[in-house]
N, C-alpha and C. Protein backbone atom coordinates (compact mmCIF):
# COMPACT_ATOMS: atom_id res chain seq x y z
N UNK A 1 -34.93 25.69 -153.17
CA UNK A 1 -35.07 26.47 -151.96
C UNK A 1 -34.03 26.05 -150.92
N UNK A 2 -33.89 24.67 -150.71
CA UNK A 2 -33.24 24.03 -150.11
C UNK A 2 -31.30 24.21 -150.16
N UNK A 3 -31.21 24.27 -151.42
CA UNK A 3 -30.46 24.61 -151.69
C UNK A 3 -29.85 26.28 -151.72
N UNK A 4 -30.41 27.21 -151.89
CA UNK A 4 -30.11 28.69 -151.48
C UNK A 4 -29.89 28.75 -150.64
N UNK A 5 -30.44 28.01 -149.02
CA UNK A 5 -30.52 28.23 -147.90
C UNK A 5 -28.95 27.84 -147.44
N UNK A 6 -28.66 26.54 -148.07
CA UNK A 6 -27.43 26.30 -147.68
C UNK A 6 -26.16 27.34 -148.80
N UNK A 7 -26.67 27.53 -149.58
CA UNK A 7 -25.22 27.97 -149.99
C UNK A 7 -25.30 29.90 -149.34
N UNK A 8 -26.48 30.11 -148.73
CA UNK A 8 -26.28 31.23 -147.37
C UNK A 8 -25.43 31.09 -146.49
N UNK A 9 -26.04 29.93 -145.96
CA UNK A 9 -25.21 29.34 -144.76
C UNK A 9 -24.07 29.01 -145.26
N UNK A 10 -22.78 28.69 -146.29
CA UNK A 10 -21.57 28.70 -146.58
C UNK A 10 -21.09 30.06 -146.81
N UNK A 11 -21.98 30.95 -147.15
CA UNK A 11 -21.19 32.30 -147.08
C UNK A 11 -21.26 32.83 -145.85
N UNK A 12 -21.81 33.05 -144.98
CA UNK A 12 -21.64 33.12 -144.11
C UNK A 12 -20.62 32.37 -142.70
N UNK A 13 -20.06 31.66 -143.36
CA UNK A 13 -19.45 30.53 -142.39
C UNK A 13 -17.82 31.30 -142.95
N UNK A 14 -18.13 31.68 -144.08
CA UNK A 14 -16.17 32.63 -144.41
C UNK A 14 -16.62 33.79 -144.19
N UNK A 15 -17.68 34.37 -143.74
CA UNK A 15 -17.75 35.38 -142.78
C UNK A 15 -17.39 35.65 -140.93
N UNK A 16 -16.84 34.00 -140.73
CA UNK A 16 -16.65 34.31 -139.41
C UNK A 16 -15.53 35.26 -138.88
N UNK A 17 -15.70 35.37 -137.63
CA UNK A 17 -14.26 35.93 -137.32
C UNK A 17 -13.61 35.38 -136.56
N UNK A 18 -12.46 35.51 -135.76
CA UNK A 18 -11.15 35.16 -135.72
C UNK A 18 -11.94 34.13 -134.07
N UNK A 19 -12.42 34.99 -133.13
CA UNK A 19 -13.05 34.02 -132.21
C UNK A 19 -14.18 33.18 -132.78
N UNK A 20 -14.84 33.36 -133.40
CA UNK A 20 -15.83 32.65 -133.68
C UNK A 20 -15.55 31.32 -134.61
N UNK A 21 -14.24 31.14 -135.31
CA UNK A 21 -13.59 30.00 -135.73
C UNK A 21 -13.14 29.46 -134.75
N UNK A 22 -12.50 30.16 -133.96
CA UNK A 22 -11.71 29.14 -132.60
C UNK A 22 -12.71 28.59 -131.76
N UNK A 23 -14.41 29.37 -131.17
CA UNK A 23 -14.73 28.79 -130.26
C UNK A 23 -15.81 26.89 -131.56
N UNK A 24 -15.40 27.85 -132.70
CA UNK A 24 -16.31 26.09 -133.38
C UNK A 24 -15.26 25.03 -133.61
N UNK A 25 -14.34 25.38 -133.42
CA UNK A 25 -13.24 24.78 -133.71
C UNK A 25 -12.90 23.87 -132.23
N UNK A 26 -13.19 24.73 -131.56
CA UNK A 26 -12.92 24.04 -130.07
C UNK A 26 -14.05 23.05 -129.62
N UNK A 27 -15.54 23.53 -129.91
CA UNK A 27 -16.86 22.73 -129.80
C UNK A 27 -16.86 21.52 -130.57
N UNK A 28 -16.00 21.75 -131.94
CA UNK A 28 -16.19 20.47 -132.81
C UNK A 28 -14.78 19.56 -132.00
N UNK A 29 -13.88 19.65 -131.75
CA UNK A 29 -13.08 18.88 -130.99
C UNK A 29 -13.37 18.19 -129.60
N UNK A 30 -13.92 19.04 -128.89
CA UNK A 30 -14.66 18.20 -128.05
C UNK A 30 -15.58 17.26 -127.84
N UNK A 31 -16.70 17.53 -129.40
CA UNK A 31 -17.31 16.45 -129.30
C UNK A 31 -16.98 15.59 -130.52
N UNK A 32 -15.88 15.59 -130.91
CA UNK A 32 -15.17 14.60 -131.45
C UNK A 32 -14.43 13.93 -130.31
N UNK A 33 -14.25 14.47 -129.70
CA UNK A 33 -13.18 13.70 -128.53
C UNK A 33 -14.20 12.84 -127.57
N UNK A 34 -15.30 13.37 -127.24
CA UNK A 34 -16.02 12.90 -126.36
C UNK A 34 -16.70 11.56 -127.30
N UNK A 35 -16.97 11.48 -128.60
CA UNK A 35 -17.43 10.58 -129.28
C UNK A 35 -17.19 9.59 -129.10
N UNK A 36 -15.29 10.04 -130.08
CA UNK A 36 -14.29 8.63 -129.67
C UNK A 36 -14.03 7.99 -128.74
N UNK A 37 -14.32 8.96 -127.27
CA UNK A 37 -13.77 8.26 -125.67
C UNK A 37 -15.37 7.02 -125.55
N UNK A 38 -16.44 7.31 -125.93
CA UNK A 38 -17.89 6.52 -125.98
C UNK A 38 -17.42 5.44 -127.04
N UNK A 39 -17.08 5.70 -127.82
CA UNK A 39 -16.91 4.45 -128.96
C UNK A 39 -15.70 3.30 -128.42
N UNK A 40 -14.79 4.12 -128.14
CA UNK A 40 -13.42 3.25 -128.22
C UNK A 40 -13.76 2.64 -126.77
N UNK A 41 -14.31 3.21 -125.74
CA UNK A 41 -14.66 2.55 -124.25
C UNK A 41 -15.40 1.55 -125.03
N UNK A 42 -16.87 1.29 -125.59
CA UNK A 42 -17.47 0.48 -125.83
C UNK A 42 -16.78 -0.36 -126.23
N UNK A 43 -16.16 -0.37 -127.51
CA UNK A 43 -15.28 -1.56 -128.52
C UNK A 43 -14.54 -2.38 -127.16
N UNK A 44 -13.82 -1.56 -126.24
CA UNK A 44 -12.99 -2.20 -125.14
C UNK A 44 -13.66 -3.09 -123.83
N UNK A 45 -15.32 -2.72 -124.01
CA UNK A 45 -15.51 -3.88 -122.54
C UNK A 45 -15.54 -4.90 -122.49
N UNK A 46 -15.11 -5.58 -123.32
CA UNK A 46 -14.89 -6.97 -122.92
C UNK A 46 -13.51 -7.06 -121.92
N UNK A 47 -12.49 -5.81 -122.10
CA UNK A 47 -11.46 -6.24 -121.67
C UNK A 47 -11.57 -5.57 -119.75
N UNK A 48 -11.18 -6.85 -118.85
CA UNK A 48 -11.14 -5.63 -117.64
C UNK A 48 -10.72 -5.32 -117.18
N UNK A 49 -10.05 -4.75 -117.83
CA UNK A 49 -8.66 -4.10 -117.33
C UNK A 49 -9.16 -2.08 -117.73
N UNK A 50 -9.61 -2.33 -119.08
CA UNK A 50 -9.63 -1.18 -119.72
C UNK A 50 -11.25 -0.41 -119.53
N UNK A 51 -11.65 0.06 -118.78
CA UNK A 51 -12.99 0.63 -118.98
C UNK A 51 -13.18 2.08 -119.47
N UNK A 52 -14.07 2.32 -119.57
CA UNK A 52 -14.76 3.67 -119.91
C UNK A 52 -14.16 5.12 -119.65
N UNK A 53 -13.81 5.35 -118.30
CA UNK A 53 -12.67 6.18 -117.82
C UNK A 53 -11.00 6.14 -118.51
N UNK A 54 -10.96 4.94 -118.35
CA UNK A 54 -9.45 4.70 -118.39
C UNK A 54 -9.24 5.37 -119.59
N UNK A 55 -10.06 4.42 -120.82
CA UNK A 55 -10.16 5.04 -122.05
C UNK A 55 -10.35 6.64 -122.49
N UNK A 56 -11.07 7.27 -121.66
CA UNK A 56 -10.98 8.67 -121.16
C UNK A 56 -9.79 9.67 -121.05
N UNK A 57 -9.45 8.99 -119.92
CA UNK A 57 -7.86 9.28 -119.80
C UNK A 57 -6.62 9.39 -120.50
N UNK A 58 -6.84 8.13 -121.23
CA UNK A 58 -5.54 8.10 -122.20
C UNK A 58 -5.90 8.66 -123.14
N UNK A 59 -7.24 8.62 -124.04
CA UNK A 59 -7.34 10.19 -125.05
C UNK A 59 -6.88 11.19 -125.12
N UNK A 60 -7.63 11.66 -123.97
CA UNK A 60 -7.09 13.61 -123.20
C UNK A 60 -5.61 13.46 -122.68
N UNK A 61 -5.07 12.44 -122.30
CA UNK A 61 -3.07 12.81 -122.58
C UNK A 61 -2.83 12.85 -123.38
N UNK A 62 -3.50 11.90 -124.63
CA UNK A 62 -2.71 11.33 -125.77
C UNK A 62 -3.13 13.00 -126.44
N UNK A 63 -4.26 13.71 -126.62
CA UNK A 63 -4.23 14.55 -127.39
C UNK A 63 -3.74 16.13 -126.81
N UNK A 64 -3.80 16.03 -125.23
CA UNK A 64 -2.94 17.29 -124.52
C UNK A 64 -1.57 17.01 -125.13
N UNK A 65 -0.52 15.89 -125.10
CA UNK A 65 0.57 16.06 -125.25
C UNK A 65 0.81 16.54 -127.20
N UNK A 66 -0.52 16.17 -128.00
CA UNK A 66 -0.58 16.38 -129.95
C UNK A 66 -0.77 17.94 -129.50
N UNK A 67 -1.31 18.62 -128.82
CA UNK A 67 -1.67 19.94 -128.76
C UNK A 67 -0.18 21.10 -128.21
N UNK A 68 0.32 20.20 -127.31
CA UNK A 68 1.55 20.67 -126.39
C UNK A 68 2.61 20.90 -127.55
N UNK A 69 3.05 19.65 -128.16
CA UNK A 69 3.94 19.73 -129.61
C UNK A 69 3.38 20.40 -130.73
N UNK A 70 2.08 20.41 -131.33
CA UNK A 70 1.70 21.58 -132.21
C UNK A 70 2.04 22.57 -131.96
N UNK A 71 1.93 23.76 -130.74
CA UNK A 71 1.64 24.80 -130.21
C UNK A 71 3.06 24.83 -129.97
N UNK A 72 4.43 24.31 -130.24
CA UNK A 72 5.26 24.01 -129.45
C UNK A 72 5.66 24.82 -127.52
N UNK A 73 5.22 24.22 -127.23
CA UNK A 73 5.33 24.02 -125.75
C UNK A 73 4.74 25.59 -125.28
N UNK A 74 4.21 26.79 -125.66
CA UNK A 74 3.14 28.02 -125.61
C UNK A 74 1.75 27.55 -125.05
N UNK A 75 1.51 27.71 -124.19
CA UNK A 75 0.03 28.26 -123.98
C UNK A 75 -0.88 28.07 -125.09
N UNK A 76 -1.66 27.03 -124.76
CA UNK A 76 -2.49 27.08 -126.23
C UNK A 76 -4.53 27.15 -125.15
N UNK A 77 -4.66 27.87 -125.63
CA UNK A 77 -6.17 28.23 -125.29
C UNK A 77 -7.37 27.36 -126.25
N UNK A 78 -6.92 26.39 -126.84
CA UNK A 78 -7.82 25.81 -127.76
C UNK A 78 -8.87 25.14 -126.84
N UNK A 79 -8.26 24.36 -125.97
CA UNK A 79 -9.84 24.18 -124.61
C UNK A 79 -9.19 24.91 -123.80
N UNK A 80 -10.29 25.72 -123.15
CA UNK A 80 -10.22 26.17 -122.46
C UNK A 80 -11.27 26.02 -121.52
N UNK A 81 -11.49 25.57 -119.83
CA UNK A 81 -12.76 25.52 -118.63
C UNK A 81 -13.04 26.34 -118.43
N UNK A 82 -14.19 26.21 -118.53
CA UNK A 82 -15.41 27.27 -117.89
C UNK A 82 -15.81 26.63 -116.83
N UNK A 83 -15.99 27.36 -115.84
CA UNK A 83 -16.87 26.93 -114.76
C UNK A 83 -18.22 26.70 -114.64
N UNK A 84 -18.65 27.64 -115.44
CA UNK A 84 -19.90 27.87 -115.44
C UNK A 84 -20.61 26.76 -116.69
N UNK A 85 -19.50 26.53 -117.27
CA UNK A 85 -20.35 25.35 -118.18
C UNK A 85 -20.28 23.83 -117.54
N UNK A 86 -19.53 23.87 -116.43
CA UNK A 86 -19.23 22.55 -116.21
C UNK A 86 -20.57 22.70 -114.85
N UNK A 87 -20.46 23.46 -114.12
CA UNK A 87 -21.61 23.44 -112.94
C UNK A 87 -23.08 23.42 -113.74
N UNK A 88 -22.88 24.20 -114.45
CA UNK A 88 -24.63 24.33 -115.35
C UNK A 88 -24.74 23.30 -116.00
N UNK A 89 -23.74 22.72 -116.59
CA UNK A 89 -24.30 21.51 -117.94
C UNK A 89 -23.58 20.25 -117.67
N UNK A 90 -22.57 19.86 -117.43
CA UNK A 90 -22.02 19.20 -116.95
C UNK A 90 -22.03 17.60 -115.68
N UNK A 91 -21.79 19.59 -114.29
CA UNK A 91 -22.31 18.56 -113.40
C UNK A 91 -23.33 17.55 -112.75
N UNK A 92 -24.94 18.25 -113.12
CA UNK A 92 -25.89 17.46 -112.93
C UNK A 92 -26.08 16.44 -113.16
N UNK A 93 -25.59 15.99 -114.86
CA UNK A 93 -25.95 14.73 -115.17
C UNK A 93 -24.79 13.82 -114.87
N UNK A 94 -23.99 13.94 -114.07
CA UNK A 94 -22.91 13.44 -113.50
C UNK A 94 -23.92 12.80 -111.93
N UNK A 95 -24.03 13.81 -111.28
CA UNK A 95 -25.07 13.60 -110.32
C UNK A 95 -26.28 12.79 -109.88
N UNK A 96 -26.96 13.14 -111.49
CA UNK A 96 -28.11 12.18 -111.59
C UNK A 96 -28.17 10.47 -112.10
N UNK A 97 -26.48 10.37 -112.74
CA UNK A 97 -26.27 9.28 -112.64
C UNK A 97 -25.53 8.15 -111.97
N UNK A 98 -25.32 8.73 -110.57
CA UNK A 98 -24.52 8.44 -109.45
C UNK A 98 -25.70 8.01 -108.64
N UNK A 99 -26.45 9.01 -108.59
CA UNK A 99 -28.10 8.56 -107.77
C UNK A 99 -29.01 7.31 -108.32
């Protein structure tokens, strides 16, 4: 049973279409990115120089500038901000952990 269910769910997954690969494509990068910035900050606090942010930071250059040279130097929409996801989901728990 278990098995039918998933090999549904694989046909359907080469049923996507052209946005619907890009926006999973974009969801799975982000929280790959957001993973690594939690992991690689952790591995680093001993050092204090390097914290949690910093480590942040140099990710999202290091992988804006892998995206800038893929795309060669074009407009690439692969992330793209929403406002509305960052005020709705985002900002609160930013908020609530400042308080």
């Amino acid at each position: 049973m278990m098995a039918s269910q998933l090999g549904s769910m694989l046909t359907n997954l080469g049923n996507l279409s052209t946005s619907d690969h890009a926006s999973l494509v974009s969801i799975n990068l982000f929280v790959a990115l957001l993973c690594g910035c939690i992991v690689i900050g952790h591995l680093l606090e001993e050092n204090r120089w390097v914290n949690e942010s910093i480590t942040a930071l140099l990710i999202g250059v290091c992988i804006g500038v892998v995206i800038l040279l893929t795309s060669g130097g074009r407009s690439s929409h692969l992330l793209v901000f929403s406002e509305d996801l960052f005020f709705i989901y985002l900002l609160p728990p930013i908020i609530f952990n400042a308080g």
